[in-house]
Every structure is written in C-alpha cells, then in structure tokens.
PDB file of N, CA and C in Angstrom:
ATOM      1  N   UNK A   1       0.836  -1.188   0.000  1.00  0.00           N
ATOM      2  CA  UNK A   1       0.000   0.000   0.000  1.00  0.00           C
ATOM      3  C   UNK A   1       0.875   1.243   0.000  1.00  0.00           C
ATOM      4  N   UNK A   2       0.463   2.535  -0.870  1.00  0.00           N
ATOM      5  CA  UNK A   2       0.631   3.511  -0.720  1.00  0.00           C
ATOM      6  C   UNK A   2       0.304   4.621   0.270  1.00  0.00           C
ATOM      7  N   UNK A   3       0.910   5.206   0.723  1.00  0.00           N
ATOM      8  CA  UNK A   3       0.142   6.883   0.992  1.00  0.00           C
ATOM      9  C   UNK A   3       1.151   7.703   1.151  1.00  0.00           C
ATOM     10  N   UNK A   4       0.082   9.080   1.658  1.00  0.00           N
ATOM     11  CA  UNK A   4       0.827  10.219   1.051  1.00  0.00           C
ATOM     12  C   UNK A   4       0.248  11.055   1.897  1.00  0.00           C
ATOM     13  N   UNK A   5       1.757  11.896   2.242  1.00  0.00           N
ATOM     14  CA  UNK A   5       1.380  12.663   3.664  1.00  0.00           C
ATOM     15  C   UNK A   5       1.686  14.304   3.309  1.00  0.00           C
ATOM     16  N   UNK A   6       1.191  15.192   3.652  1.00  0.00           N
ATOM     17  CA  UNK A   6       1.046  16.551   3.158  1.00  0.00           C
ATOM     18  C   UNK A   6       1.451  17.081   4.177  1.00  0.00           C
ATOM     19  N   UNK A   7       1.746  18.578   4.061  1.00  0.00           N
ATOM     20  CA  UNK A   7       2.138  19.527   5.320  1.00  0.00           C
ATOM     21  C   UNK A   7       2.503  20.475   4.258  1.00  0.00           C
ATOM     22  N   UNK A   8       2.475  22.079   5.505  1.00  0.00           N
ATOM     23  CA  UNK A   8       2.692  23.480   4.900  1.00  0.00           C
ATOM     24  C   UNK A   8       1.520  24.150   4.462  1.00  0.00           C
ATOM     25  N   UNK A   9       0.158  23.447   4.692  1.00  0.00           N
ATOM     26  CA  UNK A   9      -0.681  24.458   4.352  1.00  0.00           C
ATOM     27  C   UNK A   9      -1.258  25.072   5.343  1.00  0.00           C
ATOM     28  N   UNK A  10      -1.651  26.233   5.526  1.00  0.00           N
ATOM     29  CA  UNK A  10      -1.894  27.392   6.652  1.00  0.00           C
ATOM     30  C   UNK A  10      -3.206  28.826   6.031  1.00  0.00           C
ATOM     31  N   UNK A  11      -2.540  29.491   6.788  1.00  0.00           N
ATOM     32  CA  UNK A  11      -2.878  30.936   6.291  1.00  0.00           C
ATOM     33  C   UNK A  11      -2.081  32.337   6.529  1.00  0.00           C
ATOM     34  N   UNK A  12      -2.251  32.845   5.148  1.00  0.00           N
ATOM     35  CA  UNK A  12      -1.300  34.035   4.775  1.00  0.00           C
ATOM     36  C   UNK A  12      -1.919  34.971   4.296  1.00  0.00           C
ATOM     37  N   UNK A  13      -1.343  36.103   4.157  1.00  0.00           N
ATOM     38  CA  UNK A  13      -2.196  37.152   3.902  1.00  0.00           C
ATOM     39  C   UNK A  13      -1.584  36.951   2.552  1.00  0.00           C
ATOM     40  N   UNK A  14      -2.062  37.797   1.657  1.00  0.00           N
ATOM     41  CA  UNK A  14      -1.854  38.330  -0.041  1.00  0.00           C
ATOM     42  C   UNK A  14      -0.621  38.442  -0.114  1.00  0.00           C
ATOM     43  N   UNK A  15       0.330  37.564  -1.029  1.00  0.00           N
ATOM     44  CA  UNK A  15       1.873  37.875  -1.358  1.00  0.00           C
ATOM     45  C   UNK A  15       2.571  37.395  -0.316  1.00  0.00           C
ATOM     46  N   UNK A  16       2.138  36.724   0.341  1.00  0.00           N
ATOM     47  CA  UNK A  16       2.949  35.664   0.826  1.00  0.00           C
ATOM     48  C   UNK A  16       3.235  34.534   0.473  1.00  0.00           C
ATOM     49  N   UNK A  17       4.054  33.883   0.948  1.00  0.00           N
ATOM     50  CA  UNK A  17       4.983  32.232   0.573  1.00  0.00           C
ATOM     51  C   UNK A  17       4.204  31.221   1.317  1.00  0.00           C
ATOM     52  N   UNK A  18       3.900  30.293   0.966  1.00  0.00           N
ATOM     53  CA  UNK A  18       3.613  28.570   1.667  1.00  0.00           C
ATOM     54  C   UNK A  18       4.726  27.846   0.548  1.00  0.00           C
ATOM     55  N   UNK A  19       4.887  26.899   1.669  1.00  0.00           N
ATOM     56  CA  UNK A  19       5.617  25.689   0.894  1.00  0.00           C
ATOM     57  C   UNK A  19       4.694  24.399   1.257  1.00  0.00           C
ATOM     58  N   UNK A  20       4.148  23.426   0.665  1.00  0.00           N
ATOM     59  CA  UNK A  20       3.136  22.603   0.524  1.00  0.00           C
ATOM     60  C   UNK A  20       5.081  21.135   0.099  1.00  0.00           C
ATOM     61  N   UNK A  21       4.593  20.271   0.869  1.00  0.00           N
ATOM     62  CA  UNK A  21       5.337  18.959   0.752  1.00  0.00           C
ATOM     63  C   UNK A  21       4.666  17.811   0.761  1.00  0.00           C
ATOM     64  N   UNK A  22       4.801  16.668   0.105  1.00  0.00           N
ATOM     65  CA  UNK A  22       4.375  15.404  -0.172  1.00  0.00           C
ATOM     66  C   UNK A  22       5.120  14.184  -0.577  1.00  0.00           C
ATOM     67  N   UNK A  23       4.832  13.347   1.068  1.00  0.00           N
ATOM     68  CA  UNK A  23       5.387  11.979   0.881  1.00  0.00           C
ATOM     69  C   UNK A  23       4.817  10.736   0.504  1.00  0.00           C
ATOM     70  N   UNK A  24       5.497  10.500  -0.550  1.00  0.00           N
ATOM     71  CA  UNK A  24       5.030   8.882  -0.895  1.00  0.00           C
ATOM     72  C   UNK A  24       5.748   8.430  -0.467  1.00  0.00           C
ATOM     73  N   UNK A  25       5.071   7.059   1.099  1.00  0.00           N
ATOM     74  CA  UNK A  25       6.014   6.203   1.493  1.00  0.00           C
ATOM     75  C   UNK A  25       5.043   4.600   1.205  1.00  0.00           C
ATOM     76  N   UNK A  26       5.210   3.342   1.075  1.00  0.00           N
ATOM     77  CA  UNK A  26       4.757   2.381   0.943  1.00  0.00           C
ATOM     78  C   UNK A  26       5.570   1.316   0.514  1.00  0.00           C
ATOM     79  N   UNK A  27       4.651   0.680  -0.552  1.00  0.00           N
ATOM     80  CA  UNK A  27       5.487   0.036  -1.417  1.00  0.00           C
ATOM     81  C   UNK A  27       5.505   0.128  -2.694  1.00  0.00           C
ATOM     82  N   UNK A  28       6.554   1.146  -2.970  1.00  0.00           N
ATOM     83  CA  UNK A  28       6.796   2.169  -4.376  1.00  0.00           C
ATOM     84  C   UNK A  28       8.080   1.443  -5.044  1.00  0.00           C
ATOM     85  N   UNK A  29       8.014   0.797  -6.430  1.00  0.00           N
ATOM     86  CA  UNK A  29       9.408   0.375  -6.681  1.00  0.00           C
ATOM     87  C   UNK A  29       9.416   0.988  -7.947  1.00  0.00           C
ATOM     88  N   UNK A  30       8.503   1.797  -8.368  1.00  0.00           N
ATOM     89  CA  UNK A  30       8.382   2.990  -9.681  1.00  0.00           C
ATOM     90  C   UNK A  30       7.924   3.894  -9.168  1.00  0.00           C
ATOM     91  N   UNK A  31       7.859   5.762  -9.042  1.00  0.00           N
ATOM     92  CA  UNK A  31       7.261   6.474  -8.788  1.00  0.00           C
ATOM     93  C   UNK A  31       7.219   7.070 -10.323  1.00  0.00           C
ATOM     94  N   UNK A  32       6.172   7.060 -10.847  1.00  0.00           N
ATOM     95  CA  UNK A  32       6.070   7.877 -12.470  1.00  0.00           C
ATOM     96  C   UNK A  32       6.050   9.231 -12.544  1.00  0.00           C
ATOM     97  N   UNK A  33       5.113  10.029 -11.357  1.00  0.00           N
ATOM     98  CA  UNK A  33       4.677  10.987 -11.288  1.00  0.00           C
ATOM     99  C   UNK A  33       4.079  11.597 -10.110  1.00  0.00           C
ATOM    100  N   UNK A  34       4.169  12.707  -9.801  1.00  0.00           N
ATOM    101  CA  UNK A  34       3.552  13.528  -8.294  1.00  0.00           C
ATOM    102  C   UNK A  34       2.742  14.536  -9.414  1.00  0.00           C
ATOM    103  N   UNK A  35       1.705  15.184  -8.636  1.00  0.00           N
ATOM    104  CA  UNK A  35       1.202  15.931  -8.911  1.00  0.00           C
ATOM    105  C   UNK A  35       0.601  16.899  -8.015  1.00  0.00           C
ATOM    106  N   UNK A  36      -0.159  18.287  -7.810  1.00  0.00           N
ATOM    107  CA  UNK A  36      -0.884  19.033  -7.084  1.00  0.00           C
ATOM    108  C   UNK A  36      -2.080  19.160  -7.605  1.00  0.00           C
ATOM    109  N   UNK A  37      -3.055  18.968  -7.094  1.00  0.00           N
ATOM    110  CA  UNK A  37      -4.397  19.204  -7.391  1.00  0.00           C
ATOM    111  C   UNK A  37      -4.862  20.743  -6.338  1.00  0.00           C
ATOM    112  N   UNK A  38      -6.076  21.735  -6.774  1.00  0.00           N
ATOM    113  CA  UNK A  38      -6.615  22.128  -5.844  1.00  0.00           C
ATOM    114  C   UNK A  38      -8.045  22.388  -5.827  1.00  0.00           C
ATOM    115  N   UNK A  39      -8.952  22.391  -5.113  1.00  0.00           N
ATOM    116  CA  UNK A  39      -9.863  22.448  -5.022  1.00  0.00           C
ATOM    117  C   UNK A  39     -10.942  23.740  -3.960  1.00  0.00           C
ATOM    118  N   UNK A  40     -11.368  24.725  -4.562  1.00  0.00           N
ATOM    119  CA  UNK A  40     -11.873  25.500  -3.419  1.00  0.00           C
ATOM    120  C   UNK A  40     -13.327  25.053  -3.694  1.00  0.00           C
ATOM    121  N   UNK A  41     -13.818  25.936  -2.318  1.00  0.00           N
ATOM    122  CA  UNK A  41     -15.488  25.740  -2.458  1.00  0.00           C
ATOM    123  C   UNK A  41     -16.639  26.060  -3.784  1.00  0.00           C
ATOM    124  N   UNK A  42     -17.392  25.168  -4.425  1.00  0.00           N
ATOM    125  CA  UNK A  42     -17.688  25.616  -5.295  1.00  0.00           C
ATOM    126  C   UNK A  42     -17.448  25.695  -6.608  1.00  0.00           C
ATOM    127  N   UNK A  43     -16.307  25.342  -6.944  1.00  0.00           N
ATOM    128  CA  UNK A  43     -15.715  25.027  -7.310  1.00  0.00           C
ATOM    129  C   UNK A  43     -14.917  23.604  -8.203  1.00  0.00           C
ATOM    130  N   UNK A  44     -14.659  23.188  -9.967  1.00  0.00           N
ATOM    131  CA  UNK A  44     -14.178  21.841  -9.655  1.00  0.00           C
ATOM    132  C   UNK A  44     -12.700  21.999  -9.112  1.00  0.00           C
ATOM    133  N   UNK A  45     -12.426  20.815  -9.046  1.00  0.00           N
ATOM    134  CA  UNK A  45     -10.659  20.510  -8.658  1.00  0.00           C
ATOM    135  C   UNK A  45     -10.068  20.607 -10.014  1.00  0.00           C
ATOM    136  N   UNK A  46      -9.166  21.330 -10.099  1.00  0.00           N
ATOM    137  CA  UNK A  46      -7.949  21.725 -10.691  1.00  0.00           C
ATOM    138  C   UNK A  46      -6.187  21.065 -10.721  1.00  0.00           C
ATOM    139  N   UNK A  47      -6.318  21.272 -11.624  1.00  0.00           N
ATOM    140  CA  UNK A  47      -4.534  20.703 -11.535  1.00  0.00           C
ATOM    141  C   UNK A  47      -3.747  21.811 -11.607  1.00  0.00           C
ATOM    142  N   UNK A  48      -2.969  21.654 -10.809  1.00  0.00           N
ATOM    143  CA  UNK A  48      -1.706  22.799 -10.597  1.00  0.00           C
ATOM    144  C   UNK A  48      -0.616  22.615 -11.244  1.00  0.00           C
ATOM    145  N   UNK A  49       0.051  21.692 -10.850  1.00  0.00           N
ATOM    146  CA  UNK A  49       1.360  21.598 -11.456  1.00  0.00           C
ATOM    147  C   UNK A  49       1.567  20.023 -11.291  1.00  0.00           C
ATOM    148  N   UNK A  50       2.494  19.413 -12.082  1.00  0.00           N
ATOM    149  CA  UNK A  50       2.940  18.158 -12.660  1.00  0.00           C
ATOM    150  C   UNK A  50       4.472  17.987 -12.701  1.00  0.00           C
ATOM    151  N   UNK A  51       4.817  16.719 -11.602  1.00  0.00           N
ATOM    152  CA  UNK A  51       6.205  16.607 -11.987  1.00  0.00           C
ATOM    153  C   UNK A  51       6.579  14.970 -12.392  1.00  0.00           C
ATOM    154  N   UNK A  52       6.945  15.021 -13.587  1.00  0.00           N
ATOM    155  CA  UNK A  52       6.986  13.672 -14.084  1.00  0.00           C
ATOM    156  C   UNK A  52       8.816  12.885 -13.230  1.00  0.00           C
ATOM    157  N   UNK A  53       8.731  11.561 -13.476  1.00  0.00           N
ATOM    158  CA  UNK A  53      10.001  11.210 -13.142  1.00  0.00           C
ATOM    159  C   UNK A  53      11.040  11.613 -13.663  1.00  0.00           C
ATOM    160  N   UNK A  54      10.842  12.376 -14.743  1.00  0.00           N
ATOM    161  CA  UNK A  54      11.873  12.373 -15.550  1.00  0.00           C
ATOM    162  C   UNK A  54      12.447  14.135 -15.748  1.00  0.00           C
ATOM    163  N   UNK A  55      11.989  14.709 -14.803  1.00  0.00           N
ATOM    164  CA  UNK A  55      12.208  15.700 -14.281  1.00  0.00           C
ATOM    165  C   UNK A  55      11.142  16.621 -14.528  1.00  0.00           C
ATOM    166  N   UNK A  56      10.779  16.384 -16.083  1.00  0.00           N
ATOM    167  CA  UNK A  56      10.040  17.439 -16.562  1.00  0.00           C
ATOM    168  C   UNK A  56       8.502  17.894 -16.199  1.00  0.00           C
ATOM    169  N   UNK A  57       8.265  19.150 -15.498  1.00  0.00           N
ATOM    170  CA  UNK A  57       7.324  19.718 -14.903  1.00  0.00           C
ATOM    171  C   UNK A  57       5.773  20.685 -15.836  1.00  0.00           C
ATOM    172  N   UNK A  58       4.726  20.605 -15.118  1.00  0.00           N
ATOM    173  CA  UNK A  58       3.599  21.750 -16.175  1.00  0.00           C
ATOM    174  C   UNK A  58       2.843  22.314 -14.813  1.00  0.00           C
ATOM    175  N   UNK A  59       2.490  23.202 -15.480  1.00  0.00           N
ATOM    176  CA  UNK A  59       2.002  24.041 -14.974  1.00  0.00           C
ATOM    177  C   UNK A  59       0.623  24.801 -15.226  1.00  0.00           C
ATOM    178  N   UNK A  60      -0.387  25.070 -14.659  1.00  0.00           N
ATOM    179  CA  UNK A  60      -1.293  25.910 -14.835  1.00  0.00           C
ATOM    180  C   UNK A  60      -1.357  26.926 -14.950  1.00  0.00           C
ATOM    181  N   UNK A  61      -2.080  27.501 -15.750  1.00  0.00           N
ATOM    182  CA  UNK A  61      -1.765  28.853 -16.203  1.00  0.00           C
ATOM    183  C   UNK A  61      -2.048  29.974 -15.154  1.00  0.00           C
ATOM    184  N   UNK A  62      -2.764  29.482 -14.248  1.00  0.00           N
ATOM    185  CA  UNK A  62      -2.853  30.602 -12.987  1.00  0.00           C
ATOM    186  C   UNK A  62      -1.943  30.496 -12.416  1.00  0.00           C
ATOM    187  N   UNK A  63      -1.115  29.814 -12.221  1.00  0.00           N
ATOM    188  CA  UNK A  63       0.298  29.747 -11.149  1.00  0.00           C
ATOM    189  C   UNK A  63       1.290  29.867 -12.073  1.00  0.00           C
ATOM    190  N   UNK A  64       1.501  30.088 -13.438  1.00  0.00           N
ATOM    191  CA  UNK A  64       2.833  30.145 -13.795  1.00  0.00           C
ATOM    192  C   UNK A  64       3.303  31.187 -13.230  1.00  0.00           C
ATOM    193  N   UNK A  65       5.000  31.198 -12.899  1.00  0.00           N
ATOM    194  CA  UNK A  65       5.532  32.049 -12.403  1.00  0.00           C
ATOM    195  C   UNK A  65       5.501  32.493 -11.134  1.00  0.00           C
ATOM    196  N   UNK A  66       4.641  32.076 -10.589  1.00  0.00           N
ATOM    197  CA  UNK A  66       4.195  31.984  -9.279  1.00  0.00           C
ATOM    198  C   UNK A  66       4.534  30.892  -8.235  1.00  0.00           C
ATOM    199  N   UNK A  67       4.248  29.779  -8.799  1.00  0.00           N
ATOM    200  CA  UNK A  67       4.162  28.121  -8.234  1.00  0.00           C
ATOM    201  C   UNK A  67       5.576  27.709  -8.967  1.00  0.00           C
ATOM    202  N   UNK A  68       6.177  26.975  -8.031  1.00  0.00           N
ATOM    203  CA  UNK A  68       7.121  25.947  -8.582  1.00  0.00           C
ATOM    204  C   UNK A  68       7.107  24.406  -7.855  1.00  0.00           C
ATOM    205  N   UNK A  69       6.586  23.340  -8.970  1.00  0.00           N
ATOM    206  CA  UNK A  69       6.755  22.078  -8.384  1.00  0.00           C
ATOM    207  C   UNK A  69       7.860  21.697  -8.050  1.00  0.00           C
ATOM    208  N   UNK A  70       8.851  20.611  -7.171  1.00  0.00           N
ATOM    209  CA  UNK A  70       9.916  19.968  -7.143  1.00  0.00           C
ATOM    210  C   UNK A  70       9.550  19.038  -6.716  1.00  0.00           C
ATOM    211  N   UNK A  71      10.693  18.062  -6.713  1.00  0.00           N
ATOM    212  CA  UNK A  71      10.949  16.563  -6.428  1.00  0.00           C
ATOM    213  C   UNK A  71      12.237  15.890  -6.064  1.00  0.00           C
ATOM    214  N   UNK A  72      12.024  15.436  -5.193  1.00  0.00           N
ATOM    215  CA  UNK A  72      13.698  14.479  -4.352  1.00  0.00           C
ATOM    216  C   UNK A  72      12.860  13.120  -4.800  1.00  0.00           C
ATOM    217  N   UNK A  73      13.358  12.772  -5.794  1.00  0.00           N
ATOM    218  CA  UNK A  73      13.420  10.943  -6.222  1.00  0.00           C
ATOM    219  C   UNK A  73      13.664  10.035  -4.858  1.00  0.00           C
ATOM    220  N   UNK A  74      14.959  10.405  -4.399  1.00  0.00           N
ATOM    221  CA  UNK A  74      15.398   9.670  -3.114  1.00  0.00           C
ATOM    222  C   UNK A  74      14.539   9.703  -2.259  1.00  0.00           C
ATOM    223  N   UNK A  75      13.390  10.565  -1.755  1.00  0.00           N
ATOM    224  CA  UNK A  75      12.578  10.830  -0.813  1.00  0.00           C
ATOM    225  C   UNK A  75      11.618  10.333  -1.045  1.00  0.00           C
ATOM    226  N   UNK A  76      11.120  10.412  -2.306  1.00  0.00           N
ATOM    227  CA  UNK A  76       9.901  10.603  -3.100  1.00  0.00           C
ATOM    228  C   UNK A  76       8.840  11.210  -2.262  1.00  0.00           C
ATOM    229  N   UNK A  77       9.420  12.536  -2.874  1.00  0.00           N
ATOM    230  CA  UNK A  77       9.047  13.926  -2.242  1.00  0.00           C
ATOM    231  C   UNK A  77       8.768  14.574  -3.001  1.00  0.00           C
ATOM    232  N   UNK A  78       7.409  15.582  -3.479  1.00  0.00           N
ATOM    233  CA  UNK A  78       7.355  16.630  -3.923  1.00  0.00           C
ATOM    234  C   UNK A  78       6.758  17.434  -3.272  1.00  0.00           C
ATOM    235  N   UNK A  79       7.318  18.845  -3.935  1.00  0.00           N
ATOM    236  CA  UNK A  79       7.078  20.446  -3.027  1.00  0.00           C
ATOM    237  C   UNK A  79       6.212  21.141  -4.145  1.00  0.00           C
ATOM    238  N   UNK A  80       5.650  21.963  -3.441  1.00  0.00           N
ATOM    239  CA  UNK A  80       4.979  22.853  -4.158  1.00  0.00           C
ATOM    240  C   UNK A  80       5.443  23.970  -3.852  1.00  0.00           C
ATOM    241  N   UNK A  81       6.512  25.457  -4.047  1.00  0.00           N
ATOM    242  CA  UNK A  81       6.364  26.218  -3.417  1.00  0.00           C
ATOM    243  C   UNK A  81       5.260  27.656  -4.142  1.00  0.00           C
ATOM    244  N   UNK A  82       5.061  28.215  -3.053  1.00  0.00           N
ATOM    245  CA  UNK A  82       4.172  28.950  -3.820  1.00  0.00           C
ATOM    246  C   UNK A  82       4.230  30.338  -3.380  1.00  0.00           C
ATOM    247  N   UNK A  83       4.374  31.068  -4.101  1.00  0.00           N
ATOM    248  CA  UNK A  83       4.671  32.877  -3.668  1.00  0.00           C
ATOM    249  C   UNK A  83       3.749  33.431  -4.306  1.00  0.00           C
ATOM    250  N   UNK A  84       4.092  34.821  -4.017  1.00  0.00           N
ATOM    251  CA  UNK A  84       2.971  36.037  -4.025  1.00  0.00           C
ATOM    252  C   UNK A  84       1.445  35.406  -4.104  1.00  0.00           C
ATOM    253  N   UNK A  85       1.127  35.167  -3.222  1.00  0.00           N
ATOM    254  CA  UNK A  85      -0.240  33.979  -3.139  1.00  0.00           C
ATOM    255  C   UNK A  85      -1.117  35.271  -3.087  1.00  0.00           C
ATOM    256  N   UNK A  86      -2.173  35.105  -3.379  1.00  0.00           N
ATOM    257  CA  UNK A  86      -3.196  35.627  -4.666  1.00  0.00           C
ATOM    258  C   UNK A  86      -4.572  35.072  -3.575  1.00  0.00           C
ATOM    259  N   UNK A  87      -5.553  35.734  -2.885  1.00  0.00           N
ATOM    260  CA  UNK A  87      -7.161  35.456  -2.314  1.00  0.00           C
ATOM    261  C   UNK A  87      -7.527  33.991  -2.948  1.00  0.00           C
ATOM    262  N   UNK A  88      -7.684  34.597  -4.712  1.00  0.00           N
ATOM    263  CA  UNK A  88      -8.109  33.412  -5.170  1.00  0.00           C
ATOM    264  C   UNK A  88      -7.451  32.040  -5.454  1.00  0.00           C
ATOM    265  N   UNK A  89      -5.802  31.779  -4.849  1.00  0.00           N
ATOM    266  CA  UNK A  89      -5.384  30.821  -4.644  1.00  0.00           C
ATOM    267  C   UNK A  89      -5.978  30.200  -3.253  1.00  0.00           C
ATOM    268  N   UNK A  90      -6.406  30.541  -2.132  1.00  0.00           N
ATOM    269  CA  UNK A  90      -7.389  29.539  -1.394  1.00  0.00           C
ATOM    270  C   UNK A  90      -7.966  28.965  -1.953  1.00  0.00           C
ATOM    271  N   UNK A  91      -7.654  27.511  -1.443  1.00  0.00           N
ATOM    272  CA  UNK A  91      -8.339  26.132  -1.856  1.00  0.00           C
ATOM    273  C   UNK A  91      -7.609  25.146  -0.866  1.00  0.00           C
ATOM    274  N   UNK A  92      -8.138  24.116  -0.783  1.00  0.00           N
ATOM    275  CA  UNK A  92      -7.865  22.709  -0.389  1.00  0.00           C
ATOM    276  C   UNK A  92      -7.131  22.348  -1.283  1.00  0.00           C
ATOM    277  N   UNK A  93      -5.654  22.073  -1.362  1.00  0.00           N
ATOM    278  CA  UNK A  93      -4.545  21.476  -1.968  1.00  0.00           C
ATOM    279  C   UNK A  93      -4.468  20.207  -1.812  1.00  0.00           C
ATOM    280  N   UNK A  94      -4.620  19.133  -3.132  1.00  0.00           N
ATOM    281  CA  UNK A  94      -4.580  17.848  -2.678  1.00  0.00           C
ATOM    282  C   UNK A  94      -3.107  17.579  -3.575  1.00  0.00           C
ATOM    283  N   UNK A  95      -2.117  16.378  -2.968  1.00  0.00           N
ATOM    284  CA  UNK A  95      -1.222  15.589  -3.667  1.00  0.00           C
ATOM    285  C   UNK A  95      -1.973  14.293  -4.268  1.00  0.00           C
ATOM    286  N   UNK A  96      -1.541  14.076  -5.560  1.00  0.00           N
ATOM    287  CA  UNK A  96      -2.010  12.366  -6.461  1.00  0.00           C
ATOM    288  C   UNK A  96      -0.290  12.555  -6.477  1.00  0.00           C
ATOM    289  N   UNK A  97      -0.011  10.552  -6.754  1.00  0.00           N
ATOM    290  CA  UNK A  97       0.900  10.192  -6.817  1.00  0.00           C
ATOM    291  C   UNK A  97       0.411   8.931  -7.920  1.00  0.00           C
ATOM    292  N   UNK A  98       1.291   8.613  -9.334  1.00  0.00           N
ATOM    293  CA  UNK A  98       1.707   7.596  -9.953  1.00  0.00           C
ATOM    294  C   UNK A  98       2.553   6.888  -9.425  1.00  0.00           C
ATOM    295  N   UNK A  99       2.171   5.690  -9.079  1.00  0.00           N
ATOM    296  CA  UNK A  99       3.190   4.520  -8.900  1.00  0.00           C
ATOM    297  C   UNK A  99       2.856   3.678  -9.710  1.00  0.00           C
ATOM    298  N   UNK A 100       4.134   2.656  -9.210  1.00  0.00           N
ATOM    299  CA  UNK A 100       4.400   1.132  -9.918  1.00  0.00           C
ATOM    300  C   UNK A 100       3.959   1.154 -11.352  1.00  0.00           C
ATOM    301  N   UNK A 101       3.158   0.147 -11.680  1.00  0.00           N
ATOM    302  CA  UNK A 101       2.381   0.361 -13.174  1.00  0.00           C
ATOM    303  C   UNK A 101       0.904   1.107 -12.586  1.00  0.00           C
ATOM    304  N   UNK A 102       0.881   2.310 -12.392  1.00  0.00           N
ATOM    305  CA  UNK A 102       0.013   3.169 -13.108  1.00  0.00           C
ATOM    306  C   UNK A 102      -1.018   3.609 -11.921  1.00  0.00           C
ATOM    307  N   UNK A 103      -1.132   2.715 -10.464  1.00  0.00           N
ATOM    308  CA  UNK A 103      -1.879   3.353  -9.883  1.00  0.00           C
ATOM    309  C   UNK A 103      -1.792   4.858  -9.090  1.00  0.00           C
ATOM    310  N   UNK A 104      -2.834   5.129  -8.914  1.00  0.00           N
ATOM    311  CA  UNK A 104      -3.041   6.225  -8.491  1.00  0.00           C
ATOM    312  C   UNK A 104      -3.587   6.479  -7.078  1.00  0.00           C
ATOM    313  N   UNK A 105      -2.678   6.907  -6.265  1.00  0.00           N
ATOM    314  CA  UNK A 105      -3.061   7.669  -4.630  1.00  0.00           C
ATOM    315  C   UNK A 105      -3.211   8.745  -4.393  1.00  0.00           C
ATOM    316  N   UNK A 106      -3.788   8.895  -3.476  1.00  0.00           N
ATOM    317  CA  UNK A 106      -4.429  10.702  -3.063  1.00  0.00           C
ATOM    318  C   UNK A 106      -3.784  11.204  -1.918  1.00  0.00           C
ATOM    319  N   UNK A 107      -3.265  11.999  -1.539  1.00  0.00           N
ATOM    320  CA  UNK A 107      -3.565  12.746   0.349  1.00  0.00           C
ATOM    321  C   UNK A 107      -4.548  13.199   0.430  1.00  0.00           C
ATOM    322  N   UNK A 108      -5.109  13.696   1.849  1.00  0.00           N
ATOM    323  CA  UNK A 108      -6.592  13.885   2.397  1.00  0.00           C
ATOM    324  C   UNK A 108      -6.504  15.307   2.101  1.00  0.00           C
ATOM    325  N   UNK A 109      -5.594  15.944   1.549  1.00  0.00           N
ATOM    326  CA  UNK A 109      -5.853  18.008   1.605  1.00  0.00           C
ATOM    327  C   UNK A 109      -5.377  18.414   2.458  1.00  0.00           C
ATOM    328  N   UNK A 110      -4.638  19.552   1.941  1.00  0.00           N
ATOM    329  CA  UNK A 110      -4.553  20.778   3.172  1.00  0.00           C
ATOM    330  C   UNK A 110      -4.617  21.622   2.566  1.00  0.00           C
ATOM    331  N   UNK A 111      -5.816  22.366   3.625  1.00  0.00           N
ATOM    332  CA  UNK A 111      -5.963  24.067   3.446  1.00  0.00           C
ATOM    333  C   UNK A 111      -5.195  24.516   3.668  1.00  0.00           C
ATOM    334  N   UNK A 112      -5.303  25.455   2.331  1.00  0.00           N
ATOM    335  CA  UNK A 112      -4.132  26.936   2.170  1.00  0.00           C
ATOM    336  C   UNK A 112      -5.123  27.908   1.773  1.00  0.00           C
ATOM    337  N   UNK A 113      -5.044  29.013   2.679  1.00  0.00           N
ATOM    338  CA  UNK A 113      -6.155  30.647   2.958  1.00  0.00           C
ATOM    339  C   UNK A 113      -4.948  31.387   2.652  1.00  0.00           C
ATOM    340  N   UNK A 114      -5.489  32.928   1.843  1.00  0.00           N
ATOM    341  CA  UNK A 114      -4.905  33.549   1.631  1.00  0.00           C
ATOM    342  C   UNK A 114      -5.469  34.609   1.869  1.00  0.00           C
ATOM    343  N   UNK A 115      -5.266  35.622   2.960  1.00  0.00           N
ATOM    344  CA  UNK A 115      -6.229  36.860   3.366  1.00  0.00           C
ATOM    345  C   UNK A 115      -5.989  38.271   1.939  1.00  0.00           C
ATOM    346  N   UNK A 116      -7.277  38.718   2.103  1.00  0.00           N
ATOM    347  CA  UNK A 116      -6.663  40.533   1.282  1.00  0.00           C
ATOM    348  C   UNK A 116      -6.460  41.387   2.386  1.00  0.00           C
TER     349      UNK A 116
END
C-alpha cells in the first residue's frame, strides 16, 4: 500500500509564501509521477502543477511564475512552493501520486487561505 502525507498548508495574507510537501512512502518500486491538485469551495478541482520522473514539470496557467513544483526521487518527495499567493489561490490542496504500473493515490488536503 501507498500513501501520502502533506504539510505546509496554513494561512497568509496576499503575497505571501507557503511551501506545501508530499510523501510517498509504501510500497513504491516505480514512482512515475507527483502531482498538485486544488480544489476550493464551489468550485471543480484543478490541476496545478505536474512533476513527471523524468524531471520534466507543467504548470497551470494561474500559477505560472508563481508556483514551482519539485521533487527528491530519493525521498519521493514533492514540493509545491508557492509565492505572491493571490485570495483566489485559497483552496484545499490535494497531492495524487503515480506509482508502480500506473496506480493512483491521493492525500486527504490541506488548506491553504490567503487573506486581502
């Protein structure tokens, strides 16, 4: 079994920094892919950003330049960091993780508020 453990989400006022982290620990002997999902009220869930194994990352067009995904292979760890945070970036931040051949795991969310 997989899972996946989150931390760093809080609350900040406008133009501030969170750093959002995610562990896949289990039994992983491929990690393909991490990803960020987010979801506010009302709202569907969104994809944020994408980091494949192979280094190469995407991005949503509301966070470019803003958001940067990373990844420690060795950890199998990815970060989200996220600056000049924006009202309408509040949402419930979820991590998905690709493993092995192809399945797919979730973390439970963490809220990230961003005051004006």
């Amino acid at each position: 079994q997989v899972q996946l453990v989150e931390s760093g989400g809080g609350l900040v006022q406008a133009g501030g920094s969170l750093r959002l982290s995610c562990v896949a620990s289990g039994s992983i002997f491929r990690l393909n892919g991490m990803d960020w999902y987010r979801q506010a009220p009302g709202k569907e869930r969104e994809l944020v950003a994408t980091i494949f194994s192979s280094g190469s990352t995407n991005y949503a067009d509301a966070v470019k330049g803003r958001f940067t995904i990373s990844g420690d292979s060795a950890k199998n760890t990815a970060y989200l960091q996220m600056n000049s945070l924006k009202p309408e970036d509040t949402a419930v931040y979820y991590c998905a993780a690709s493993v092995n051949w192809g399945r797919v795991y979730w973390g439970q969310g963490t809220q990230v508020t961003v005051s004006s």
